[in-house]
C-alpha atoms as a PDB file:
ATOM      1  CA  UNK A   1       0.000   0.000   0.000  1.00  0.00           C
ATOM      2  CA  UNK A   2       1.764   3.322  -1.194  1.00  0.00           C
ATOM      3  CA  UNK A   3       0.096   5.880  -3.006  1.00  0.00           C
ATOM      4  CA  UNK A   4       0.327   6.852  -6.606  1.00  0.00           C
ATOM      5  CA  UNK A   5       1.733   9.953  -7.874  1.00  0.00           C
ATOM      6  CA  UNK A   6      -0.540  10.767 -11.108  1.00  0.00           C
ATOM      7  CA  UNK A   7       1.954  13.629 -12.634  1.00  0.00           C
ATOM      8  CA  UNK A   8       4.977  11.160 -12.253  1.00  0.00           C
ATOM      9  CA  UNK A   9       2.923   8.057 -14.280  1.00  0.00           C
ATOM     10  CA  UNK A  10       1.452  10.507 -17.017  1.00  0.00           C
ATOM     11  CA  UNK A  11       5.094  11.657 -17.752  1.00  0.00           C
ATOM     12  CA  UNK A  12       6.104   8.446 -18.430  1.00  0.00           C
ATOM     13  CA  UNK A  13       3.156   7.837 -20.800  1.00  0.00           C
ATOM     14  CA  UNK A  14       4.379   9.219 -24.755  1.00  0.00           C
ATOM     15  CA  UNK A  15       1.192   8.071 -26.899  1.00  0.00           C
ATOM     16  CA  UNK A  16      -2.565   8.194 -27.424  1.00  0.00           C
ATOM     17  CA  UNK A  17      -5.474   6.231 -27.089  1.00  0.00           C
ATOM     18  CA  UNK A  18      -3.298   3.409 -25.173  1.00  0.00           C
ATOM     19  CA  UNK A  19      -4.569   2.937 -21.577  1.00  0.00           C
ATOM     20  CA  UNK A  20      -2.068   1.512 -18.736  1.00  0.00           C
ATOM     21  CA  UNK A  21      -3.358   0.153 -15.597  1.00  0.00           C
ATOM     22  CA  UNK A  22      -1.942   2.430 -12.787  1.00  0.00           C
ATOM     23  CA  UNK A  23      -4.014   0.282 -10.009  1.00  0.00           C
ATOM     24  CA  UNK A  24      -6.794  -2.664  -9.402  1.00  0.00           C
ATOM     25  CA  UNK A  25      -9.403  -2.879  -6.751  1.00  0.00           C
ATOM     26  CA  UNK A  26     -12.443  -5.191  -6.811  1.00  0.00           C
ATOM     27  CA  UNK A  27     -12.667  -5.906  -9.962  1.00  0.00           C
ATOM     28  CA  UNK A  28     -12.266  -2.652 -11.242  1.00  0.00           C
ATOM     29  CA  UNK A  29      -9.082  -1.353 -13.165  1.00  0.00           C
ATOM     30  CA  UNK A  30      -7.797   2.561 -12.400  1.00  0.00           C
ATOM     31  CA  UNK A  31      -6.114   2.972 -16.145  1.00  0.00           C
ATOM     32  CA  UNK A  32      -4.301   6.208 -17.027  1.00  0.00           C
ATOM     33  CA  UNK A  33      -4.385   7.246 -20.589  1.00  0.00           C
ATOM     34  CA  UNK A  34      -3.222  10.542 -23.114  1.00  0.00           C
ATOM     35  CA  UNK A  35      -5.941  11.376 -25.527  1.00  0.00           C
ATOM     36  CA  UNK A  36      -5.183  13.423 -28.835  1.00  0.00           C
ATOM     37  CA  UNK A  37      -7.668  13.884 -31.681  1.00  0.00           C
ATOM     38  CA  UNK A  38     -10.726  11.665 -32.545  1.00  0.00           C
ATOM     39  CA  UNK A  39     -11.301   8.355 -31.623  1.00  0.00           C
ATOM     40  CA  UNK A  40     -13.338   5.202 -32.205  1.00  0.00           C
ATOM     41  CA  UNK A  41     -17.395   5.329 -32.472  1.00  0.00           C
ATOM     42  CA  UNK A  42     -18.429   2.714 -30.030  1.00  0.00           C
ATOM     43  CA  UNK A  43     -20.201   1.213 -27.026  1.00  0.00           C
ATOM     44  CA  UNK A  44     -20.483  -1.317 -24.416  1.00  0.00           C
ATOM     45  CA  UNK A  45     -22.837  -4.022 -23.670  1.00  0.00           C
ATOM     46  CA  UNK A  46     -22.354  -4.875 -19.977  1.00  0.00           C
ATOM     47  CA  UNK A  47     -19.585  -1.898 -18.701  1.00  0.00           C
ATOM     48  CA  UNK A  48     -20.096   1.721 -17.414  1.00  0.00           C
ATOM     49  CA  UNK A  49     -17.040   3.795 -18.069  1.00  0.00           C
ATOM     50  CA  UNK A  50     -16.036   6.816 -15.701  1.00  0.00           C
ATOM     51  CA  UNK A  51     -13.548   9.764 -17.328  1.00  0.00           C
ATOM     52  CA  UNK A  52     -11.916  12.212 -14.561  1.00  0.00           C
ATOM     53  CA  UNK A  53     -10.347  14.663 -16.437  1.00  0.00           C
ATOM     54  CA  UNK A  54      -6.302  14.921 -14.393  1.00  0.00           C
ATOM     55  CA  UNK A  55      -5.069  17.427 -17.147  1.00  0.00           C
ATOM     56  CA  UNK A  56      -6.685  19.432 -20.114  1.00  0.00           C
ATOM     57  CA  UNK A  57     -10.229  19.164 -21.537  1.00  0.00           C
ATOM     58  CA  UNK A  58     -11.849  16.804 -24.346  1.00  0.00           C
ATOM     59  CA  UNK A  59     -15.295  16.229 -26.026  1.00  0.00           C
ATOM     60  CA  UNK A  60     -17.574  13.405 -25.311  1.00  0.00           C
ATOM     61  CA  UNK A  61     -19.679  12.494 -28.476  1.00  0.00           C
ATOM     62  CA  UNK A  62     -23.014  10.539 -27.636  1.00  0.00           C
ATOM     63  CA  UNK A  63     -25.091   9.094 -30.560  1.00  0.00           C
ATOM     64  CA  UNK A  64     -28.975   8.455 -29.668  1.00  0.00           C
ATOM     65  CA  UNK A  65     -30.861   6.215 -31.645  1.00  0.00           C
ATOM     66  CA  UNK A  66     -33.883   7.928 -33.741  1.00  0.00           C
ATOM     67  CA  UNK A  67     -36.915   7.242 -33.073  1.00  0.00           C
ATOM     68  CA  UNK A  68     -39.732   6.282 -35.632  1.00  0.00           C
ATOM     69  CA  UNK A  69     -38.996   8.485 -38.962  1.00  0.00           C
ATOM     70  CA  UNK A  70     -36.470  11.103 -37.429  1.00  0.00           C
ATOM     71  CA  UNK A  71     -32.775  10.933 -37.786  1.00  0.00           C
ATOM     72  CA  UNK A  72     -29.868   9.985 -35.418  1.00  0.00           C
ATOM     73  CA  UNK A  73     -29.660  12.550 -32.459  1.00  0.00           C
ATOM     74  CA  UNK A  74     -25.675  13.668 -31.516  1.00  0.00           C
ATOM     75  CA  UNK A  75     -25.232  15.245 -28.488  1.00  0.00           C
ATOM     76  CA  UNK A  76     -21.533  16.429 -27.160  1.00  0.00           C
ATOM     77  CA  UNK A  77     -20.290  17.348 -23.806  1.00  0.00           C
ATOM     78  CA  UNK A  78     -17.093  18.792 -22.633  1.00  0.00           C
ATOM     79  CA  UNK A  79     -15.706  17.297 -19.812  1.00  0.00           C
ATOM     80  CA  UNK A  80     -13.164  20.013 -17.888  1.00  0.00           C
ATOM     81  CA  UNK A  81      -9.869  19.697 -15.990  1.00  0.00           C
ATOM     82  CA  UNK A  82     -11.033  18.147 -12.120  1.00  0.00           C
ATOM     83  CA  UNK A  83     -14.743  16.747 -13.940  1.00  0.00           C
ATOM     84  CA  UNK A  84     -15.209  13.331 -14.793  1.00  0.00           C
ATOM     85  CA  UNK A  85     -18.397  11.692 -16.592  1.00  0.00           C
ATOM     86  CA  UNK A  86     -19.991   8.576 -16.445  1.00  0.00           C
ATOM     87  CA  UNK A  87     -20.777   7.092 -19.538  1.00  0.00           C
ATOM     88  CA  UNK A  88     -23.438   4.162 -18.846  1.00  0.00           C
ATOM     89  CA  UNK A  89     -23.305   0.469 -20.650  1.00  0.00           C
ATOM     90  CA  UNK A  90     -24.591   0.235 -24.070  1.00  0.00           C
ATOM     91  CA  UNK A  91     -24.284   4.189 -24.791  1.00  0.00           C
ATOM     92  CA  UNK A  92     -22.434   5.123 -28.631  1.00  0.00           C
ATOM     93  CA  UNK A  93     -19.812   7.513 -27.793  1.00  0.00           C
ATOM     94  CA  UNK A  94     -16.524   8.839 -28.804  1.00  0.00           C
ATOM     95  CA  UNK A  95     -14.349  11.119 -27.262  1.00  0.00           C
ATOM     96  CA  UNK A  96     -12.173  13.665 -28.970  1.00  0.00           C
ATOM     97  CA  UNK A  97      -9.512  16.275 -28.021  1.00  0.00           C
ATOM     98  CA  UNK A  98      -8.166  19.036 -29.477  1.00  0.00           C
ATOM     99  CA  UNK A  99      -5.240  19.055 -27.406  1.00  0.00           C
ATOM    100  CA  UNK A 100      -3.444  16.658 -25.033  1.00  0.00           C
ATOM    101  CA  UNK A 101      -5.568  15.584 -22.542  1.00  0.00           C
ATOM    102  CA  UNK A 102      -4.689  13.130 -19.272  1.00  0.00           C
ATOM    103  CA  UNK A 103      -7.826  11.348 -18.465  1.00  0.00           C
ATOM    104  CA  UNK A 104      -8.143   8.811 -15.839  1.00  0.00           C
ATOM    105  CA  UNK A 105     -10.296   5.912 -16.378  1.00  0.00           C
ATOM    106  CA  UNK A 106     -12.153   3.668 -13.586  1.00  0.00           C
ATOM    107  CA  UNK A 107     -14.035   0.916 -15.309  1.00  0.00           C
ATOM    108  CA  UNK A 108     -14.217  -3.356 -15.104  1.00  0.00           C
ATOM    109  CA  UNK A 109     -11.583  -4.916 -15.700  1.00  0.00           C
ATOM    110  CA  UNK A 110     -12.869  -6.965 -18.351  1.00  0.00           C
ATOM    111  CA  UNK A 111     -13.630  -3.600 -20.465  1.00  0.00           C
ATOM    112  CA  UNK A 112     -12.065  -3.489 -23.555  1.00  0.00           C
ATOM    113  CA  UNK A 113     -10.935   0.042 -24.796  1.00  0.00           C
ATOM    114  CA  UNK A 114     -12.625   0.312 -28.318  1.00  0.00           C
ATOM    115  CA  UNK A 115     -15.932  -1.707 -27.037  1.00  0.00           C
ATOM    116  CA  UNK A 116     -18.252  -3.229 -29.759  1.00  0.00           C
ATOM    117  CA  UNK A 117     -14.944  -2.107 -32.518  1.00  0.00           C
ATOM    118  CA  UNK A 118     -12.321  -3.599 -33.464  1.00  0.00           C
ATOM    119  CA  UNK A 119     -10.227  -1.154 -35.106  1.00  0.00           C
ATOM    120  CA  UNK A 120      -6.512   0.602 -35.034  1.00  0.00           C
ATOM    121  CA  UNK A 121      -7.659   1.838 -31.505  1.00  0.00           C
ATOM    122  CA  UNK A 122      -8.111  -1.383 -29.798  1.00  0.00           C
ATOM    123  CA  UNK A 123      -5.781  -2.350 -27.346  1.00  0.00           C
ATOM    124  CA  UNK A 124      -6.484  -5.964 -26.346  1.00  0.00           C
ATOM    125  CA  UNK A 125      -4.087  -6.692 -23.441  1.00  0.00           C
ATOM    126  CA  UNK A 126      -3.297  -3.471 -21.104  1.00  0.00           C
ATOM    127  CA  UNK A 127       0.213  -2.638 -19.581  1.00  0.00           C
ATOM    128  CA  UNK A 128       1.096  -1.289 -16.003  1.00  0.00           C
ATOM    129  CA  UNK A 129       2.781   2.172 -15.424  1.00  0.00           C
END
């Protein structure tokens, strides 16, 4: 039992989209990851996801089904430096950044980083930092 220094394991962190698991407690993985730009469109089935912004500022994407004969709703948020938000199971989404952003991540362990996708983004088997 020692704590973790967040500044110290972001600095060693030098790309995007690639979560490492800074910490584990029932069941649930505390992952550190840089985000820069757009990333994947996607959900998951059985696995809320919480984002606490540590550094910077980024834009959550949500995509809400249409009902009967209207189109596809998109809604975005901006999630600030010291906010987090909870994104619930089986919600599209996609964050982007227009700058670096350090976003801490507290979500099952079993939840895989791109979701439903399978893409460029996915990162099947995490790292510690």
């Amino acid at each position: 039992m020692k704590p973790v220094n967040l500044q110290d394991k972001f600095s060693l962190i030098t790309d995007y989209w690639n979560p490492r698991i800074a910490g584990e407690l029932n069941g649930q993985y505390v992952k550190l990851v840089k985000f820069h730009g757009p990333f994947t469109w996607h959900h998951h089935d059985n696995e809320d996801e919480l984002f606490f912004v540590v550094k910077g500022r980024f834009r959550m994407e949500f995509r809400e089904p249409a009902a009967a004969g209207s189109p596809e709703q998109q809604r975005d948020v901006w999630v600030e430096a010291g906010e987090f938000i909870i994104v619930p199971h089986g919600v599209e989404h996609r964050p982007i950044a227009e700058e670096e952003v350090e976003v801490l991540l507290f979500e099952p362990a079993s939840t895989l980083n791109t979701g439903n996708v399978r893409d460029q983004f996915t990162v099947p088997k995490l790292d510690w930092v």
